[in-house]
C-alpha atoms as a PDB file:
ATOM      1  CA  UNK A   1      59.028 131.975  44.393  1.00  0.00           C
ATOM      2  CA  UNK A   2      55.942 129.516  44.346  1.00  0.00           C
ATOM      3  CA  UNK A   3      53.224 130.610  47.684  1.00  0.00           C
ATOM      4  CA  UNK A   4      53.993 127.002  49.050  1.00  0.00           C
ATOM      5  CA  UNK A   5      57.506 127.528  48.695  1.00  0.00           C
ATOM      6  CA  UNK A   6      57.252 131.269  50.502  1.00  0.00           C
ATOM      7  CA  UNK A   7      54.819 129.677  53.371  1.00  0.00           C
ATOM      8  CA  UNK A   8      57.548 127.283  53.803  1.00  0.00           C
ATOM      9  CA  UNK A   9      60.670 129.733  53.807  1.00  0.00           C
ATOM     10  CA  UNK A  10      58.453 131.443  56.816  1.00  0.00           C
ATOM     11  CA  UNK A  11      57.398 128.778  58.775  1.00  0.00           C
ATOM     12  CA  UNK A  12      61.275 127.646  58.778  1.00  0.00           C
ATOM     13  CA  UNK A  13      62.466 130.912  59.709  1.00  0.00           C
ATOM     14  CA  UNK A  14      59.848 131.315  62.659  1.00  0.00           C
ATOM     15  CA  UNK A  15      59.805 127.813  64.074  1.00  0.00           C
ATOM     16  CA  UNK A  16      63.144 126.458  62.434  1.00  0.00           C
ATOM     17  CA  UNK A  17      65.450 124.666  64.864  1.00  0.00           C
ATOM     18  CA  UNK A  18      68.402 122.819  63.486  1.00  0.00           C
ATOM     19  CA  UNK A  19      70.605 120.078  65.381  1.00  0.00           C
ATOM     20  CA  UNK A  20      73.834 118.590  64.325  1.00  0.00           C
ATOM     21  CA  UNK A  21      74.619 114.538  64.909  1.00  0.00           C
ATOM     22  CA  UNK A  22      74.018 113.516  68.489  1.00  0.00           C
ATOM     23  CA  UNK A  23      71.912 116.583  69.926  1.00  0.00           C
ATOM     24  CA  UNK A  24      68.853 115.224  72.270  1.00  0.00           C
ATOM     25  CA  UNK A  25      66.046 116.933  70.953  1.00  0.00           C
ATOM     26  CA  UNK A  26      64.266 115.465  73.510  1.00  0.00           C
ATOM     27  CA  UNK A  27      64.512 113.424  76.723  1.00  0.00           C
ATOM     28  CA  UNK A  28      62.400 110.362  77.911  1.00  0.00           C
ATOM     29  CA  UNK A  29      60.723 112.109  81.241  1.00  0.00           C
ATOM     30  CA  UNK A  30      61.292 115.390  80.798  1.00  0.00           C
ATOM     31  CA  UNK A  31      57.884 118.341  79.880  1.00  0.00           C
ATOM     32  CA  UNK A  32      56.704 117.957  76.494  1.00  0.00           C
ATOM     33  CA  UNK A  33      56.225 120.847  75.712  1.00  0.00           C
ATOM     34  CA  UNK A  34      56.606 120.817  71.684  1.00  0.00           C
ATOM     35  CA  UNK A  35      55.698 118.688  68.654  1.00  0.00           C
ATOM     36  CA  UNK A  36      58.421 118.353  65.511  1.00  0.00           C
ATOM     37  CA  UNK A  37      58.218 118.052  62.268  1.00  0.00           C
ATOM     38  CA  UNK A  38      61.459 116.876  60.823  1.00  0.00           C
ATOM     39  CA  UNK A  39      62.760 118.961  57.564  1.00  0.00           C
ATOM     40  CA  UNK A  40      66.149 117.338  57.139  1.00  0.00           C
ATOM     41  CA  UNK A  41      68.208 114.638  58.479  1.00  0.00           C
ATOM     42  CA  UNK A  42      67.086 111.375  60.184  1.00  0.00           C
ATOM     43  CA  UNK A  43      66.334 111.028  64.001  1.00  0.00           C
ATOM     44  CA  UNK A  44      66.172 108.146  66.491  1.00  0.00           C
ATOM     45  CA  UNK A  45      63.807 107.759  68.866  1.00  0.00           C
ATOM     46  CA  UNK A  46      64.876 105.498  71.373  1.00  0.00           C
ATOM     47  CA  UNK A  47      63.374 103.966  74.940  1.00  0.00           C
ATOM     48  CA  UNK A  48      65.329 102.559  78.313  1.00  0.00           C
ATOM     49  CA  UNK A  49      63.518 100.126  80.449  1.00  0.00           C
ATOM     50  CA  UNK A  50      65.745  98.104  83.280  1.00  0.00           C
ATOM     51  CA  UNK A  51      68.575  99.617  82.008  1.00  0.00           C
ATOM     52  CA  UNK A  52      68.181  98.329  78.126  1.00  0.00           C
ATOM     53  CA  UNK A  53      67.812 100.905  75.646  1.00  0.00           C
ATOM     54  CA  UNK A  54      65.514  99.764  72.330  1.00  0.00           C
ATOM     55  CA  UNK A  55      65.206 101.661  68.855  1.00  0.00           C
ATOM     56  CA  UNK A  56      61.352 102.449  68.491  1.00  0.00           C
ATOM     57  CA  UNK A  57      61.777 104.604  65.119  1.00  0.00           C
ATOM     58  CA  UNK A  58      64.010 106.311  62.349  1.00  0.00           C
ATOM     59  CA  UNK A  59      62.288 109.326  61.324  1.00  0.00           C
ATOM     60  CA  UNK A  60      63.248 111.318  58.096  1.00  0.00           C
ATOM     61  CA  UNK A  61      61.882 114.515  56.400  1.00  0.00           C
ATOM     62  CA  UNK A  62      58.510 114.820  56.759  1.00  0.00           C
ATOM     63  CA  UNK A  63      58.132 112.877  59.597  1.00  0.00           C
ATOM     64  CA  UNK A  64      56.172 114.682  62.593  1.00  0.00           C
ATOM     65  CA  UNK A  65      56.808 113.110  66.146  1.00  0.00           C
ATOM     66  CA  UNK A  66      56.999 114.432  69.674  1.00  0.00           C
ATOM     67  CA  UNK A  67      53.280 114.580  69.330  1.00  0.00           C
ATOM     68  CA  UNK A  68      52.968 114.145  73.139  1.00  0.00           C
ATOM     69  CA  UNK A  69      52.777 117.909  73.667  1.00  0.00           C
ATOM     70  CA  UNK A  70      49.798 118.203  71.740  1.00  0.00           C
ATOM     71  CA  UNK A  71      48.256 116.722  75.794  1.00  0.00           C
ATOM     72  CA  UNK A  72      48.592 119.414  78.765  1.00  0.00           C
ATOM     73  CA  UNK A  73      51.214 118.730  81.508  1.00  0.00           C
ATOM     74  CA  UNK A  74      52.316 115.390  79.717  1.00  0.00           C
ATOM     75  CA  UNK A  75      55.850 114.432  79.331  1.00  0.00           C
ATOM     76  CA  UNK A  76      58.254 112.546  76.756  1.00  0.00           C
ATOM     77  CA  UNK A  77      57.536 108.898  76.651  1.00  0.00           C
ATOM     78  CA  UNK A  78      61.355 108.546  74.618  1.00  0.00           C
ATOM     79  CA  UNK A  79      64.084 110.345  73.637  1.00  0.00           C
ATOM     80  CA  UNK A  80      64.861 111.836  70.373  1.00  0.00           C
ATOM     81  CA  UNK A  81      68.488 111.460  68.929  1.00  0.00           C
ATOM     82  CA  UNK A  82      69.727 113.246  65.875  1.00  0.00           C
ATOM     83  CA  UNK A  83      71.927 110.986  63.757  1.00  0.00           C
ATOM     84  CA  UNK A  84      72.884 113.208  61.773  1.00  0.00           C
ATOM     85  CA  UNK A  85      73.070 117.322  60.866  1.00  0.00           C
ATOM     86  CA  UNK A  86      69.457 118.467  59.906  1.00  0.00           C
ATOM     87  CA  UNK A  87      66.508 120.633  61.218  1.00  0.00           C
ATOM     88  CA  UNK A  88      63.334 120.443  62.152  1.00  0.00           C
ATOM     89  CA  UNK A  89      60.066 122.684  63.211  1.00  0.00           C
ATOM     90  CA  UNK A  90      59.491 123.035  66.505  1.00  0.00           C
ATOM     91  CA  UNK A  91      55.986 124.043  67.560  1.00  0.00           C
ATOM     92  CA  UNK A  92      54.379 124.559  70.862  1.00  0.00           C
ATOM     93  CA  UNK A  93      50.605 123.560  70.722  1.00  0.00           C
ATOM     94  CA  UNK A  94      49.461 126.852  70.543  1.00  0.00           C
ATOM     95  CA  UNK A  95      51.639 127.564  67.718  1.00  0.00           C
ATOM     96  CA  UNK A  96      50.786 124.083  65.858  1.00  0.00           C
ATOM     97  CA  UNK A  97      47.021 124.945  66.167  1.00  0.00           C
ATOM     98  CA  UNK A  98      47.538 128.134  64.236  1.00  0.00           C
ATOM     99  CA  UNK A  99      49.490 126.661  61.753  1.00  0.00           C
ATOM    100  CA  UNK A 100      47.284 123.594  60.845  1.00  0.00           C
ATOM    101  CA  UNK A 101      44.325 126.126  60.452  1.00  0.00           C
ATOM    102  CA  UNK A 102      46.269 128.724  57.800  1.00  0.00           C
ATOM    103  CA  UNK A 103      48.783 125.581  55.996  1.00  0.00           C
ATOM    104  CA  UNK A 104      46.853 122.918  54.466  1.00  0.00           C
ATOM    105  CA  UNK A 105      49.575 121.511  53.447  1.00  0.00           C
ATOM    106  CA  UNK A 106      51.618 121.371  56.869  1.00  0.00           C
ATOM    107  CA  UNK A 107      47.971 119.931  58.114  1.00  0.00           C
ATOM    108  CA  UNK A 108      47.823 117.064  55.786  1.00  0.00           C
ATOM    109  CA  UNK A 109      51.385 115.755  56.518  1.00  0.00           C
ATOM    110  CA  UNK A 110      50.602 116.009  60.112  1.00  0.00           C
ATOM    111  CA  UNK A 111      47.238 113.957  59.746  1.00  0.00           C
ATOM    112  CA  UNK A 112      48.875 111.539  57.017  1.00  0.00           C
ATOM    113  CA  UNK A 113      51.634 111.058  60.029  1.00  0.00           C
ATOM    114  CA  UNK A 114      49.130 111.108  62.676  1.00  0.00           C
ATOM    115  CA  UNK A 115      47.479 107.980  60.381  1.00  0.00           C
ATOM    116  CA  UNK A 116      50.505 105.881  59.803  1.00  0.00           C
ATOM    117  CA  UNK A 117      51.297 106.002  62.993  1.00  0.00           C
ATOM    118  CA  UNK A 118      48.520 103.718  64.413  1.00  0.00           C
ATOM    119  CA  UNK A 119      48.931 101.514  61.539  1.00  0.00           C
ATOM    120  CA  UNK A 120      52.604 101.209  62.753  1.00  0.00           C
ATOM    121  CA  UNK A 121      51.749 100.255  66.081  1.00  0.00           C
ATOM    122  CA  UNK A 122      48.858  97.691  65.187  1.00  0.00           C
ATOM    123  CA  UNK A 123      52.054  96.226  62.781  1.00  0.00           C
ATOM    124  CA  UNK A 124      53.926  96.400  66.152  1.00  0.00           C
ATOM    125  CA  UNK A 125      51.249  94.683  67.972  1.00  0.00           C
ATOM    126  CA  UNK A 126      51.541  91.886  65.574  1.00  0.00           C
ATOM    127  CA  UNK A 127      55.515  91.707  64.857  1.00  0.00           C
ATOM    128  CA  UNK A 128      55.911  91.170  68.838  1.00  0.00           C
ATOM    129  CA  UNK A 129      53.745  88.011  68.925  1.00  0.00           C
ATOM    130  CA  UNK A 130      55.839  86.032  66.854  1.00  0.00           C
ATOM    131  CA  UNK A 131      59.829  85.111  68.789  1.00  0.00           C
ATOM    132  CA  UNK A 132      61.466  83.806  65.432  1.00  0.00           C
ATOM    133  CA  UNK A 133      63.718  86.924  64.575  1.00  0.00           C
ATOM    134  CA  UNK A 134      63.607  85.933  60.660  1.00  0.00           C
ATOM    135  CA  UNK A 135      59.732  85.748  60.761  1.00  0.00           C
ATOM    136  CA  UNK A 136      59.735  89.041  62.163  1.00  0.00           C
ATOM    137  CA  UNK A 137      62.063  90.539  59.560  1.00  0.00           C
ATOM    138  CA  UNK A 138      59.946  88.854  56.915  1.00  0.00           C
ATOM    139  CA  UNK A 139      56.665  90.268  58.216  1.00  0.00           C
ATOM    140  CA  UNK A 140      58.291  93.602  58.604  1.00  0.00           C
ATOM    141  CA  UNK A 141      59.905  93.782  54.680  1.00  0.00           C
ATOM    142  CA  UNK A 142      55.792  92.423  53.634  1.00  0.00           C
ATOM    143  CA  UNK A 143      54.150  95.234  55.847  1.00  0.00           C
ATOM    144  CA  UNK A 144      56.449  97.867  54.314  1.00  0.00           C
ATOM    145  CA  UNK A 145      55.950  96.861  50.851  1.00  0.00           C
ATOM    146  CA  UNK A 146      52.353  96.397  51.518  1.00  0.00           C
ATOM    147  CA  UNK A 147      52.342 100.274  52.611  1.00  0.00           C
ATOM    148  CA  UNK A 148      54.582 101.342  49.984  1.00  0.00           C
ATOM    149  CA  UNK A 149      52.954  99.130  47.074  1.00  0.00           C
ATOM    150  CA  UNK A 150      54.190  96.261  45.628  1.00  0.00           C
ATOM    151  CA  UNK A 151      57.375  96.429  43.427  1.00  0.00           C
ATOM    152  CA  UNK A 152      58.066  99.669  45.248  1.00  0.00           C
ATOM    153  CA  UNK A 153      61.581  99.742  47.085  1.00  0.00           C
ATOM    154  CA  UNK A 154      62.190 100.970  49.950  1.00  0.00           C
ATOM    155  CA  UNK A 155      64.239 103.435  52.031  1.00  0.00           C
ATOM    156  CA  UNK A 156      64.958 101.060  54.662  1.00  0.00           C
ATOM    157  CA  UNK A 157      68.505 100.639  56.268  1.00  0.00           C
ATOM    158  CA  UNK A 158      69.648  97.965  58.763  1.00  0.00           C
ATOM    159  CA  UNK A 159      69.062 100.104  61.689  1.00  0.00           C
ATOM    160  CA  UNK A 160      65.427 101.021  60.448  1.00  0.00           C
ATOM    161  CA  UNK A 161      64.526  97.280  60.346  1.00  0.00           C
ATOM    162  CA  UNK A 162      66.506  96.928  63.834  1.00  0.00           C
ATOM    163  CA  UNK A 163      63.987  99.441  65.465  1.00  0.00           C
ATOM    164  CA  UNK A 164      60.855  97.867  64.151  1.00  0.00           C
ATOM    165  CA  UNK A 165      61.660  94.134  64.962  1.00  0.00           C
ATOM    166  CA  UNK A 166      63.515  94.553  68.065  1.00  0.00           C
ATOM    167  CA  UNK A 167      66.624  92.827  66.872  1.00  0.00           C
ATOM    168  CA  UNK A 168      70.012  93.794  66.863  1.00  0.00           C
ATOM    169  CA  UNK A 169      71.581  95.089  63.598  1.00  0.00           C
ATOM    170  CA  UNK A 170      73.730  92.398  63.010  1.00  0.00           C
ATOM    171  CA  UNK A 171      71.306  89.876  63.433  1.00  0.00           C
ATOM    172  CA  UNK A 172      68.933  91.780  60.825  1.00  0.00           C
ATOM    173  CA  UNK A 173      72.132  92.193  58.178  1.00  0.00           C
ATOM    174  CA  UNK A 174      72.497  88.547  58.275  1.00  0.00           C
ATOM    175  CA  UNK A 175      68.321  87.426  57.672  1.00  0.00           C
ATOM    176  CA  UNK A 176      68.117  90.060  54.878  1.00  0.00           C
ATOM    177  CA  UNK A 177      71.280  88.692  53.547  1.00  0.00           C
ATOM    178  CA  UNK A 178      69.895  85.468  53.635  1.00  0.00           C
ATOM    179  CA  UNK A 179      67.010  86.551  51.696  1.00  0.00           C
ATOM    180  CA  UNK A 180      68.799  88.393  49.525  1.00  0.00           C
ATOM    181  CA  UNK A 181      70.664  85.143  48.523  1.00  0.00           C
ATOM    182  CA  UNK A 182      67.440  83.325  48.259  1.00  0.00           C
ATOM    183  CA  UNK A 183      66.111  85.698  46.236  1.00  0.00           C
ATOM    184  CA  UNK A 184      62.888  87.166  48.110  1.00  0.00           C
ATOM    185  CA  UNK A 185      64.799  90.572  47.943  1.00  0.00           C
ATOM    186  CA  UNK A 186      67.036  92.478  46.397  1.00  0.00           C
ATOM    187  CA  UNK A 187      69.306  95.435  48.183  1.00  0.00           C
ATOM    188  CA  UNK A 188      70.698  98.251  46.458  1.00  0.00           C
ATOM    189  CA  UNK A 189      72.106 100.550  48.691  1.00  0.00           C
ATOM    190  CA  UNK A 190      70.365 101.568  51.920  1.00  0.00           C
ATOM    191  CA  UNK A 191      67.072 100.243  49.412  1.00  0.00           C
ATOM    192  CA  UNK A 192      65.581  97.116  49.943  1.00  0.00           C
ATOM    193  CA  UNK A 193      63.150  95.667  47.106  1.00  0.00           C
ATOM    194  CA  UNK A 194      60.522  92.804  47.441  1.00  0.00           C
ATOM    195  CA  UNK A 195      60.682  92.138  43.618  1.00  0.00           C
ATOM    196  CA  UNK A 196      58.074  89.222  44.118  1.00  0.00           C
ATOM    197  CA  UNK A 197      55.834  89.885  47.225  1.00  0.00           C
ATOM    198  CA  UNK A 198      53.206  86.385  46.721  1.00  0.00           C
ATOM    199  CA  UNK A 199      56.510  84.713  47.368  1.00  0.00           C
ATOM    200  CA  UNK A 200      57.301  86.993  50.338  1.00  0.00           C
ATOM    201  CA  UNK A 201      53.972  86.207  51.571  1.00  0.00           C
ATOM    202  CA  UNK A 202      54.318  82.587  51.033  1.00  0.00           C
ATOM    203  CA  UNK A 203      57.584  82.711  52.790  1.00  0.00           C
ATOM    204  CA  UNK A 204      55.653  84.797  55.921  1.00  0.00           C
ATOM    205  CA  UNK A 205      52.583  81.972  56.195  1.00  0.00           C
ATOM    206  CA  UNK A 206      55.438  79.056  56.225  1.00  0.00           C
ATOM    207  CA  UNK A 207      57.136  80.873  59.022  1.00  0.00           C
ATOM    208  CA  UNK A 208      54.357  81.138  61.009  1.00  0.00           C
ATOM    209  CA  UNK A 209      53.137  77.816  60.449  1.00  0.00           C
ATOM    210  CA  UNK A 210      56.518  76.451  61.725  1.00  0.00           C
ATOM    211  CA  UNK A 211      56.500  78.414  65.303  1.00  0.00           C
ATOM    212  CA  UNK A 212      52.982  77.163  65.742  1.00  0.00           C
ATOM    213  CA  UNK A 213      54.075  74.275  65.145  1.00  0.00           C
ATOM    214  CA  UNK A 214      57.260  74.483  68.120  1.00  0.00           C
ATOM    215  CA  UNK A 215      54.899  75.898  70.107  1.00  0.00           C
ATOM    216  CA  UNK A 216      52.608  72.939  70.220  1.00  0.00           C
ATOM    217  CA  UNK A 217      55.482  70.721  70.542  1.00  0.00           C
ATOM    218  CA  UNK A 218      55.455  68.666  73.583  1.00  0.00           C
ATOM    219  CA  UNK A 219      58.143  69.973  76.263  1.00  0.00           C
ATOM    220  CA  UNK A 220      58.740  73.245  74.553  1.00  0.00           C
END
């Protein structure tokens, strides 16, 4: 057996915690009092405000969230939903201090995560100013392939798209379809590619030309 591989057969028997579909890992309100980083299976993170509930993320393997109990006496901004059977490692902040000093590699994910994440929410930041729901799904699809590289597909499903535009998954099936038929992307799968994104990008500009353009309209 490889060291990584033996480091990693340890830290899942110490700090291993599996969940099947539907376990709360987590509650919105309650102590944080561990971070996760997800080894398989997908989770949901999800928030309620006025009695709405919105999809904030999908997370898969590799993915390191609940980072909230890395601050003393803080407590869960959302809660965490398995959709699936997996596991994950769950470390106190104690316990995730010793571990980033003796695994570089457990360190690097968590920094790489750590990293993405604020680019997420400045992509967040910017998805929420614009109200058309297929000029957020097109700015979404361009940001991802932007992160993943161009040409690249990606591992995004309905309900991923869903959490990071706000819209309901119907609505997004039927844009992507739309683009799919227009050609801007292709789907295989749960996969969506952006075979050409300078046409993606054009597509994005026009967008937001035309809801500047409605919102200078008189009596609108």
């Amino acid at each position: 057996m490889a060291p990584q591989d033996d480091v990693a057969q340890r830290l899942t028997s110490r700090f291993g915690r599996a969940f099947r579909a539907g376990d709360v890992l987590f509650e919105e309100g309650s102590p944080a009092t561990e971070a996760y980083l997800l080894q398989e299976g997908r989770v949901r993170l999800i928030k309620r405000a006025g009695g709405v509930e919105r999809g904030l993320r999908v997370l898969r393997p590799g993915d390191f969230f609940g980072e909230g109990a890395l601050v003393p006496g803080s407590v869960r901004s959302s809660t965490a939903i398995a959709l699936g059977d997996g596991a994950a490692l769950a470390l106190a902040p104690d316990t995730l201090g010793q571990v980033l000093e003796t695994n570089a590699a457990v360190g690097g994910r968590v920094v790489q995560q750590l990293v993405r994440r604020l680019i997420e929410a400045e992509d967040q930041i910017e998805l929420s100013m614009l109200r058309d729901g297929q000029a957020r799904i097109v700015l979404a699809l361009l940001k991802a392939a932007q992160h993943h590289g161009d040409g690249a597909a990606l591992a995004l499903s309905p309900l991923d798209l869903s959490t990071r535009v706000g819209l309901d998954v119907d609505t997004v099936k039927r844009v992507v379809q739309e683009l799919r038929d227009q050609g801007y992307v292709r789907v295989r799968d749960e996969r969506v590619e952006v075979p050409d994104p300078a046409a993606l990008r054009e597509l994005s500009s026009l967008l937001a030309l035309k809801q500047q353009i409605r919102g200078a309209a008189p009596g609108e």
